[in-house]
C-alpha atoms as a PDB file:
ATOM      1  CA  UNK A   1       0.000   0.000   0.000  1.00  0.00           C
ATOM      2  CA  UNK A   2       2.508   2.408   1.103  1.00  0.00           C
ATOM      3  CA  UNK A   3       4.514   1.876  -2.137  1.00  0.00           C
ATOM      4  CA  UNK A   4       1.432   1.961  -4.182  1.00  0.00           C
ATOM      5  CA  UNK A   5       1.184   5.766  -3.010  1.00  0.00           C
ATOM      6  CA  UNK A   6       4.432   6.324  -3.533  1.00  0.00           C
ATOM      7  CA  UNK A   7       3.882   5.956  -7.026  1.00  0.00           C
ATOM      8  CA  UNK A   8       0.594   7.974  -7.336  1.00  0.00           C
ATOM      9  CA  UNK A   9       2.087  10.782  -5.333  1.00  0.00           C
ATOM     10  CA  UNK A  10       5.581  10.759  -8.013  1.00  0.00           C
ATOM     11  CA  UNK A  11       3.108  10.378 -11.145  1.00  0.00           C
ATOM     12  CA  UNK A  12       0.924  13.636  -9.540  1.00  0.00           C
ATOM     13  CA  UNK A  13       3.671  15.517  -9.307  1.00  0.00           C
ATOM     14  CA  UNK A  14       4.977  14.591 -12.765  1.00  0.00           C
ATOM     15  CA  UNK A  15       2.121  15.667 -14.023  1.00  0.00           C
ATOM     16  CA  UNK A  16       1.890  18.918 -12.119  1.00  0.00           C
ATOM     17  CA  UNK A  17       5.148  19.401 -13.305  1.00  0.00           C
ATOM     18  CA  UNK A  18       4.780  18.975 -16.944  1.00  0.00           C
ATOM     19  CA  UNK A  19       1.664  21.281 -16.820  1.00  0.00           C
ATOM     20  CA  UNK A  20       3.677  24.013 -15.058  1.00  0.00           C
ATOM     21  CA  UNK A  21       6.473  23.632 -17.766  1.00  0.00           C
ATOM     22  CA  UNK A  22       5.338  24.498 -21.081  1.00  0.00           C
ATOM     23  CA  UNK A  23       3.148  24.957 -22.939  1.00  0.00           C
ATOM     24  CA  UNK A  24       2.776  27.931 -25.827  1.00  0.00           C
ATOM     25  CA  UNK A  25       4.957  31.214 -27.285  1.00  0.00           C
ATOM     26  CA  UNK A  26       5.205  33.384 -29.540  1.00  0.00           C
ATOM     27  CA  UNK A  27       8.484  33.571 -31.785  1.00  0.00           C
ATOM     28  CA  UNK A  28      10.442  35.643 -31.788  1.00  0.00           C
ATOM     29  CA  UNK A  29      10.289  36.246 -28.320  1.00  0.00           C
ATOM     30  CA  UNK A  30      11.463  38.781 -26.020  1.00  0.00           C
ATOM     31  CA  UNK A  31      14.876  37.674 -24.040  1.00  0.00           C
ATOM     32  CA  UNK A  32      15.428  34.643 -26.484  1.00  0.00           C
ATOM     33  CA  UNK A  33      18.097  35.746 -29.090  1.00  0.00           C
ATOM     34  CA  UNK A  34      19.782  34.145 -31.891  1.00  0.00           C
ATOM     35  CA  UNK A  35      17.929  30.632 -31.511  1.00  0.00           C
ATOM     36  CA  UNK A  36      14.317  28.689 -31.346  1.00  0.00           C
ATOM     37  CA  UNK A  37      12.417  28.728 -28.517  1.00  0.00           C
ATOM     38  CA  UNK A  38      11.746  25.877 -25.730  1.00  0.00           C
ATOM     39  CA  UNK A  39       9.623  24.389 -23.548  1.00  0.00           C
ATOM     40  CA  UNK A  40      11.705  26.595 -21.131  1.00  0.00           C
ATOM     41  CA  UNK A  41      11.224  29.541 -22.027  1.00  0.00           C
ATOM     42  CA  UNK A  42       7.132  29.866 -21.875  1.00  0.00           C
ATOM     43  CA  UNK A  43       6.025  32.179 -19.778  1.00  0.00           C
ATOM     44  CA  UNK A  44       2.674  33.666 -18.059  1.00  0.00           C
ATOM     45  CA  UNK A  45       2.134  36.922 -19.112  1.00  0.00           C
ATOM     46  CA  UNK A  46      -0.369  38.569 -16.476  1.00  0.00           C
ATOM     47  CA  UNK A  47      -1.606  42.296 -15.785  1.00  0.00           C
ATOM     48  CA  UNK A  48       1.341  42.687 -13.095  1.00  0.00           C
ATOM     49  CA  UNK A  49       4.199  41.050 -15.414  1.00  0.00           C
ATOM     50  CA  UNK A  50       2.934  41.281 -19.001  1.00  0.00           C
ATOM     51  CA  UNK A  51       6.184  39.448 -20.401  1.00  0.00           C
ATOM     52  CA  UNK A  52       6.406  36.937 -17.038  1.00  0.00           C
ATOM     53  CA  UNK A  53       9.994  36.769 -15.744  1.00  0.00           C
ATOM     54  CA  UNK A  54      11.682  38.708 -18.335  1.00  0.00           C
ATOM     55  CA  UNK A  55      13.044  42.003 -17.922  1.00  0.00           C
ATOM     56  CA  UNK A  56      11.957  44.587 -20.629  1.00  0.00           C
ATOM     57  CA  UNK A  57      14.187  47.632 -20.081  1.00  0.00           C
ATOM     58  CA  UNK A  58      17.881  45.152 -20.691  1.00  0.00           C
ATOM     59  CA  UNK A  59      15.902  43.030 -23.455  1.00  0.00           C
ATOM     60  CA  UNK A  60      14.039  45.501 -25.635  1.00  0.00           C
ATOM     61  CA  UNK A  61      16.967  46.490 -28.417  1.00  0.00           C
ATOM     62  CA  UNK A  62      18.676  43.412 -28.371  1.00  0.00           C
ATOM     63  CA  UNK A  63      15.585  41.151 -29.027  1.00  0.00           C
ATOM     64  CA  UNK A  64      14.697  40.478 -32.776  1.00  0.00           C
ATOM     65  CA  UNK A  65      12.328  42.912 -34.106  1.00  0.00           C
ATOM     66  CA  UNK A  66       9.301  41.352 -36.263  1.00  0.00           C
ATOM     67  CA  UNK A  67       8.936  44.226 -39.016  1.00  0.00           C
ATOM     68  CA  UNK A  68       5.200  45.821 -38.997  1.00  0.00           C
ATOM     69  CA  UNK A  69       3.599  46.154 -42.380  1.00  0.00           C
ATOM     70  CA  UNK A  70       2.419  49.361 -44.077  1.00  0.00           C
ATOM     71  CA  UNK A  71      -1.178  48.568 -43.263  1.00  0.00           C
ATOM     72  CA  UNK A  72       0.031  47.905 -39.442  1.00  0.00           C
ATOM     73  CA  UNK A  73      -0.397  44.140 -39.538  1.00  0.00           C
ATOM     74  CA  UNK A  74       1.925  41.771 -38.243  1.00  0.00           C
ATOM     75  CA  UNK A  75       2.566  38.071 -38.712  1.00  0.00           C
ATOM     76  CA  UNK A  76       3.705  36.091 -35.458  1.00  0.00           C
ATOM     77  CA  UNK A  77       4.878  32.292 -35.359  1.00  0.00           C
ATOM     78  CA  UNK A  78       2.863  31.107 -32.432  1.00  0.00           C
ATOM     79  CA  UNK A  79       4.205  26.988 -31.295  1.00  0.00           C
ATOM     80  CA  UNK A  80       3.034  24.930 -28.270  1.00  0.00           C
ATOM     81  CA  UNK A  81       4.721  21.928 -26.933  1.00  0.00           C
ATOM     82  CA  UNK A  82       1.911  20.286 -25.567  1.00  0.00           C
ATOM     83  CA  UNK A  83      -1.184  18.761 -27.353  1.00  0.00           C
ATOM     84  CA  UNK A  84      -4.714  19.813 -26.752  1.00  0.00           C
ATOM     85  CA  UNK A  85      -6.508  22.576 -24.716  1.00  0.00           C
ATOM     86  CA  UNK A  86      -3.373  23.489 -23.005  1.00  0.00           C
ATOM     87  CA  UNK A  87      -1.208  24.098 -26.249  1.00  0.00           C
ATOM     88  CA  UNK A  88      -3.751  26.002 -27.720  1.00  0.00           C
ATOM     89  CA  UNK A  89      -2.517  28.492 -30.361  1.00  0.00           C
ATOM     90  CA  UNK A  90      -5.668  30.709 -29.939  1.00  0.00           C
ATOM     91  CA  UNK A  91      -3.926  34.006 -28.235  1.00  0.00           C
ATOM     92  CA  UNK A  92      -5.395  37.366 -27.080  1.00  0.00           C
ATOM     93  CA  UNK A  93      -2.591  40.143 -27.373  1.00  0.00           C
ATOM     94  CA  UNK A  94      -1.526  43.515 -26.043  1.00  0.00           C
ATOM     95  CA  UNK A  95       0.449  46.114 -27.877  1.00  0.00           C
ATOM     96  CA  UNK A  96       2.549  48.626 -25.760  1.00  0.00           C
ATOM     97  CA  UNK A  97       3.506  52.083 -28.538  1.00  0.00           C
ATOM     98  CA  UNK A  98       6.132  53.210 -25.634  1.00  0.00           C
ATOM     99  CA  UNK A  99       8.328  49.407 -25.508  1.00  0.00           C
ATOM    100  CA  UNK A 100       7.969  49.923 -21.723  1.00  0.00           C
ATOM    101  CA  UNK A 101       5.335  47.702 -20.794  1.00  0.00           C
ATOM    102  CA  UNK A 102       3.585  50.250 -18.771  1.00  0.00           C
ATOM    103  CA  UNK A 103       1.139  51.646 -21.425  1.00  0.00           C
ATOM    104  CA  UNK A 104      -0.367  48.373 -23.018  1.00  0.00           C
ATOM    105  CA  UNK A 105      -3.479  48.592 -24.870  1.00  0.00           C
ATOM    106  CA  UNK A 106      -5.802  46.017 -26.799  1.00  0.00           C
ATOM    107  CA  UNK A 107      -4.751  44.757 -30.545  1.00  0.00           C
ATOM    108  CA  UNK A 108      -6.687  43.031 -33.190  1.00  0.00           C
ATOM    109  CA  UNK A 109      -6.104  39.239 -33.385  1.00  0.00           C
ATOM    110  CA  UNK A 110      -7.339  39.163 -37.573  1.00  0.00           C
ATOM    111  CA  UNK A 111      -5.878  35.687 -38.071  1.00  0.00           C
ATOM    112  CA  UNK A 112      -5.779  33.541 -35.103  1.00  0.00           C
ATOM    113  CA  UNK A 113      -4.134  29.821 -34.090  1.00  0.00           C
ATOM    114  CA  UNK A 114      -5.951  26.072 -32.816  1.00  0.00           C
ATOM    115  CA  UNK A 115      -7.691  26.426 -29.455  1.00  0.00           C
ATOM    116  CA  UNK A 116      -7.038  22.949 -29.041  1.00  0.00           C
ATOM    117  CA  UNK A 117      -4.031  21.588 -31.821  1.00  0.00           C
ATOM    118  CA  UNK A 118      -3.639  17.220 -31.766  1.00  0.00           C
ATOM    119  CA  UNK A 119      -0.105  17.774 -32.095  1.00  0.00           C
ATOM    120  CA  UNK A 120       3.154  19.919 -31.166  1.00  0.00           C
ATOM    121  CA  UNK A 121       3.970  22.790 -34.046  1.00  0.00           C
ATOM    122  CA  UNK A 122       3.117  26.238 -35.081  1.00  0.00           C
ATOM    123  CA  UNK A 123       0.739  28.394 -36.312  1.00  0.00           C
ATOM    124  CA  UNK A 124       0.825  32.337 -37.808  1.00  0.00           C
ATOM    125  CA  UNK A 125      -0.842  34.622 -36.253  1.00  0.00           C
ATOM    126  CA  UNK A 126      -1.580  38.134 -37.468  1.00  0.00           C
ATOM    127  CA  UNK A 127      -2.331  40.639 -35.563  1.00  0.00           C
ATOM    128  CA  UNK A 128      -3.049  44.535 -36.214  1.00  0.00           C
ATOM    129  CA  UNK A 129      -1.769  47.243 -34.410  1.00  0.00           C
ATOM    130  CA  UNK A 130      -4.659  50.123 -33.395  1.00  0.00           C
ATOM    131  CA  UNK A 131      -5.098  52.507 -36.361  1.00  0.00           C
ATOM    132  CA  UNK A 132      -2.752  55.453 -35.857  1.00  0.00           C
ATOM    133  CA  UNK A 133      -0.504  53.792 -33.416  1.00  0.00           C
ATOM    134  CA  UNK A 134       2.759  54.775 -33.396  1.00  0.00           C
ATOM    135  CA  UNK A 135       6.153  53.084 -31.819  1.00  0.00           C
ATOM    136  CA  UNK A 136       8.216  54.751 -29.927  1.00  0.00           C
ATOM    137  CA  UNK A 137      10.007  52.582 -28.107  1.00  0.00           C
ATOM    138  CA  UNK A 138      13.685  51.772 -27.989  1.00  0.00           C
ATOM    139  CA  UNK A 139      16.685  53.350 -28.469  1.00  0.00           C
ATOM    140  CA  UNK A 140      15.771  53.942 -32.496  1.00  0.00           C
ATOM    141  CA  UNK A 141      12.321  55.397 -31.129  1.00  0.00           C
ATOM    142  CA  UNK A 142      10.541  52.946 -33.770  1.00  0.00           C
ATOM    143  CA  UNK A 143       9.915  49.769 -31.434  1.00  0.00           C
ATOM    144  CA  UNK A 144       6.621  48.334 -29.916  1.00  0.00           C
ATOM    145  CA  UNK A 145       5.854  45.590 -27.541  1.00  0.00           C
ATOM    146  CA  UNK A 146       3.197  42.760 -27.635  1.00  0.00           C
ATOM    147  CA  UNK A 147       2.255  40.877 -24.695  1.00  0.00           C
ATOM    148  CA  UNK A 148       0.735  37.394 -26.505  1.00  0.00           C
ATOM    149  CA  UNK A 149      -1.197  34.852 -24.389  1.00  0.00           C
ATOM    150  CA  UNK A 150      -2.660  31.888 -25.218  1.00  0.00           C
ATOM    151  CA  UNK A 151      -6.135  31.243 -24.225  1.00  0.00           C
ATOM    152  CA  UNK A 152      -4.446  27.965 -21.619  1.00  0.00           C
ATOM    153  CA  UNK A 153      -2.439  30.941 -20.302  1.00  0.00           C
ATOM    154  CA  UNK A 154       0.671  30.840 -21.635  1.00  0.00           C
ATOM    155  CA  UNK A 155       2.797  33.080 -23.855  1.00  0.00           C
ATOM    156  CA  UNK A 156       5.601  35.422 -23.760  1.00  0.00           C
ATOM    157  CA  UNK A 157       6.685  39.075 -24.929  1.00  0.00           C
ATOM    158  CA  UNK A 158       7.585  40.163 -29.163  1.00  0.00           C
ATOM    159  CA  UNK A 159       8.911  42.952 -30.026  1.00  0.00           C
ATOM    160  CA  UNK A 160       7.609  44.684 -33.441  1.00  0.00           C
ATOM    161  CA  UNK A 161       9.437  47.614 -35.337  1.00  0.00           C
ATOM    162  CA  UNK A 162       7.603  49.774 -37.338  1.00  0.00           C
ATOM    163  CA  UNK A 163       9.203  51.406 -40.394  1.00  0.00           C
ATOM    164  CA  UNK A 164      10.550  55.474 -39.910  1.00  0.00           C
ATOM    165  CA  UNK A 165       8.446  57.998 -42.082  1.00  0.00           C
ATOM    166  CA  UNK A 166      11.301  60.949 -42.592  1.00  0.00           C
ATOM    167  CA  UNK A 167      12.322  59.585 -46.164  1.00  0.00           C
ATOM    168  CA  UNK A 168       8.134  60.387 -46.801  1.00  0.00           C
ATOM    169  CA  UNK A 169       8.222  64.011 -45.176  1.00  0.00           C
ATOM    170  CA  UNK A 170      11.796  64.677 -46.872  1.00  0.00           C
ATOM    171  CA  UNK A 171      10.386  64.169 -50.509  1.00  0.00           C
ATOM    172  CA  UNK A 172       7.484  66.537 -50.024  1.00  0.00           C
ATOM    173  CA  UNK A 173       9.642  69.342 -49.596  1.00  0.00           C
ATOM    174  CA  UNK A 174      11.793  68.224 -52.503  1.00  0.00           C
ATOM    175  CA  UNK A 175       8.540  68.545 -55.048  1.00  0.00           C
ATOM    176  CA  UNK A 176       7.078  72.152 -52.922  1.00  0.00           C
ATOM    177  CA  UNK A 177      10.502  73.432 -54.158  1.00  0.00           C
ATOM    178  CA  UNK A 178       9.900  72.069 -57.601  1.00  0.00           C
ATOM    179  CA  UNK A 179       6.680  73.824 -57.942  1.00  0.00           C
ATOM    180  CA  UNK A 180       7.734  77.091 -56.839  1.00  0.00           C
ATOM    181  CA  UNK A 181      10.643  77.559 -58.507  1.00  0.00           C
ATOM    182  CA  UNK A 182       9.456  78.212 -62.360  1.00  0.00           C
ATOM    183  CA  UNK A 183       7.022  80.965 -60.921  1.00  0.00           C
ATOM    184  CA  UNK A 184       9.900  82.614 -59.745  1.00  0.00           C
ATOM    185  CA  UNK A 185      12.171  82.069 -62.844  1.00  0.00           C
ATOM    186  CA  UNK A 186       9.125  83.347 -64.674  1.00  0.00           C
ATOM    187  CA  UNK A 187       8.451  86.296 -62.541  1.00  0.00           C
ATOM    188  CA  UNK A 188      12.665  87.269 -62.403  1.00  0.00           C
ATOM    189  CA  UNK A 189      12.904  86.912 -66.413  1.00  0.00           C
ATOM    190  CA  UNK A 190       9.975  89.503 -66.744  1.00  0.00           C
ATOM    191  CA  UNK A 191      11.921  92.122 -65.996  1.00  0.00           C
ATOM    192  CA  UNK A 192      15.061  91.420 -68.216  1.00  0.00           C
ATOM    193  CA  UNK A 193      13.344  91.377 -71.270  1.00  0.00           C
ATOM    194  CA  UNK A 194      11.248  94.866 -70.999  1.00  0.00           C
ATOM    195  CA  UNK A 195      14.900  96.365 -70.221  1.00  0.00           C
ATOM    196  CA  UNK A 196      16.343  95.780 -73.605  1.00  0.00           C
ATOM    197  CA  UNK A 197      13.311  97.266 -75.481  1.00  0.00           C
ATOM    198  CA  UNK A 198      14.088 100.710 -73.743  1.00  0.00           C
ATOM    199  CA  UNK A 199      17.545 101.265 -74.865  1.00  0.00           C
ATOM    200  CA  UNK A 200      16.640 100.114 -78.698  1.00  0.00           C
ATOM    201  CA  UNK A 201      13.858 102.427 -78.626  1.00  0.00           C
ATOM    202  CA  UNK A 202      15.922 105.721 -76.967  1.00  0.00           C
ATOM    203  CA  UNK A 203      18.643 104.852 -79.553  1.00  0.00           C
ATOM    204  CA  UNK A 204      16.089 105.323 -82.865  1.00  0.00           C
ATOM    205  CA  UNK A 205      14.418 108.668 -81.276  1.00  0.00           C
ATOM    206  CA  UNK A 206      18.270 110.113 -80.995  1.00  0.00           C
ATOM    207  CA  UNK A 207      18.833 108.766 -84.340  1.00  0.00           C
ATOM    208  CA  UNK A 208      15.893 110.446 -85.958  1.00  0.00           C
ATOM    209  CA  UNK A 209      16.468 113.910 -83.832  1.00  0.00           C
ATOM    210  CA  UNK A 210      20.096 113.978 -84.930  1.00  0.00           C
ATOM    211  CA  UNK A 211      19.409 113.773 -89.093  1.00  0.00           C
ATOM    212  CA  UNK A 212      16.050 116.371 -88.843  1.00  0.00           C
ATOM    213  CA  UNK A 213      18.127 119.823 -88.683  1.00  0.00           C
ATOM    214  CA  UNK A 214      21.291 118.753 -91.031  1.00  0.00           C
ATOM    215  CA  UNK A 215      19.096 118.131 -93.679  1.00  0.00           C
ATOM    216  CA  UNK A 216      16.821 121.019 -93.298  1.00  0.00           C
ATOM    217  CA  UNK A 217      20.030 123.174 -93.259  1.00  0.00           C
ATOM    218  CA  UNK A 218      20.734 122.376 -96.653  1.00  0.00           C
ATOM    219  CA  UNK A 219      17.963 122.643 -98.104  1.00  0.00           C
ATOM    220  CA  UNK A 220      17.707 126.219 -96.568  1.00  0.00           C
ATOM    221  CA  UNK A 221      21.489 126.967 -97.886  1.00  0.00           C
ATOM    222  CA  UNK A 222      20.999 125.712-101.329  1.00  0.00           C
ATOM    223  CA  UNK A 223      17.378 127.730-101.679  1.00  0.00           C
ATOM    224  CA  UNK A 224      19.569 130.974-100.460  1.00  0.00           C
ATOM    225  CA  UNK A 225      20.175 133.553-103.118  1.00  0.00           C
ATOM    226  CA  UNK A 226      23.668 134.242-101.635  1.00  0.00           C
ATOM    227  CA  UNK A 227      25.171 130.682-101.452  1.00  0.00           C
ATOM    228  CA  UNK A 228      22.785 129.902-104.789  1.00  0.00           C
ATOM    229  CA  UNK A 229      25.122 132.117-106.869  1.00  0.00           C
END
């Protein structure tokens, strides 16, 4: 008897075990850098640590950054490594425009994973960011954070960067310029080309002043008695 509970009391705890070890993440996750993640790195994301044990502040830059699209979707890997209700895929997620984890607000799941998947693997997830949102976060002020859970529980942090907008802002000055710049060729030739009429015309009246009197002199001379004879 007394072994017999032995045994039940080891398999319990074997079990409690393996359901406090896994069981879903995201990937890429926050903390886990230049490999897959484990079973051991699944967390519990909850209201008072949204990315479980990790620390966001030391993780944030050096973390791979999923890249958000222009319509502010992005695509998540999202594996468990337990079958069933517990793996589930399905996930509810938080996005955080600051990277801090303090100012977390509610994103759209558009594509979501298996509640309740018959075997280990992965599914994509898409998710899109509140209209307008803007990241902020990191040190290149373009980083956001998601807190992903799955609907057993588990998840873990991603961090998302979204793409800078100054090359958009620097060619709409470039073509303002553009536009401007043949009115004011226009308006500085104007000018230029009323200038060179002036002279022309001053240079004919002198012209015609000059020749009047010489040739009414000699007519008068030649029609004089005195110089006639």
């Amino acid at each position: 008897m007394f072994s017999k509970s032995i045994l039940a009391s080891v398999f319990l705890l074997a079990s409690m075990a393996t359901q406090t070890h896994a069981h879903a993440m995201p990937s890429p996750a926050l903390g886990v850098v230049g490999r897959a993640v484990t079973r051991n790195d699944v967390q519990r994301p909850s209201t008072q640590s949204p990315c479980g044990s990790i620390d966001i502040a030391s993780n944030l830059d050096k973390s791979t950054a999923v890249p958000v699209e222009q319509d502010g979707s992005v695509m998540l890997n999202f594996t468990n490594f337990n079958p069933g209700a517990d793996g589930s895929r399905k996930v509810s997620v938080l996005v955080d425009p600051t990277g801090t984890g303090q100012k977390f607000v509610a994103a759209n799941v558009t594509t979501n994973g298996d509640p309740a998947p018959k075997t280990d693997g992965s599914d994509q997830v898409k998710i899109s960011l509140p209209t307008g949102m803007k990241c902020t976060g990191g040190k290149t002020g373009t980083l956001c954070l998601l807190s992903v859970k799955s609907t057993a529980g588990f998840g873990a942090c991603s961090v998302v960067s979204q793409a800078s907008t100054t090359s958009e802002s620097g060619s709409g000055s470039g073509s303002e310029s553009s536009v401007t710049s043949p009115a004011a060729t226009k308006s500085a030739a104007a000018p230029a080309s009323t200038s060179t009429k002036k002279p022309c015309n001053s240079k004919r009246q002198r012209r015609a002043v000059g020749t009047r009197a010489p040739r009414a002199m000699r007519r008068g001379l030649h029609e004089n008695p005195v110089f006639a004879a």
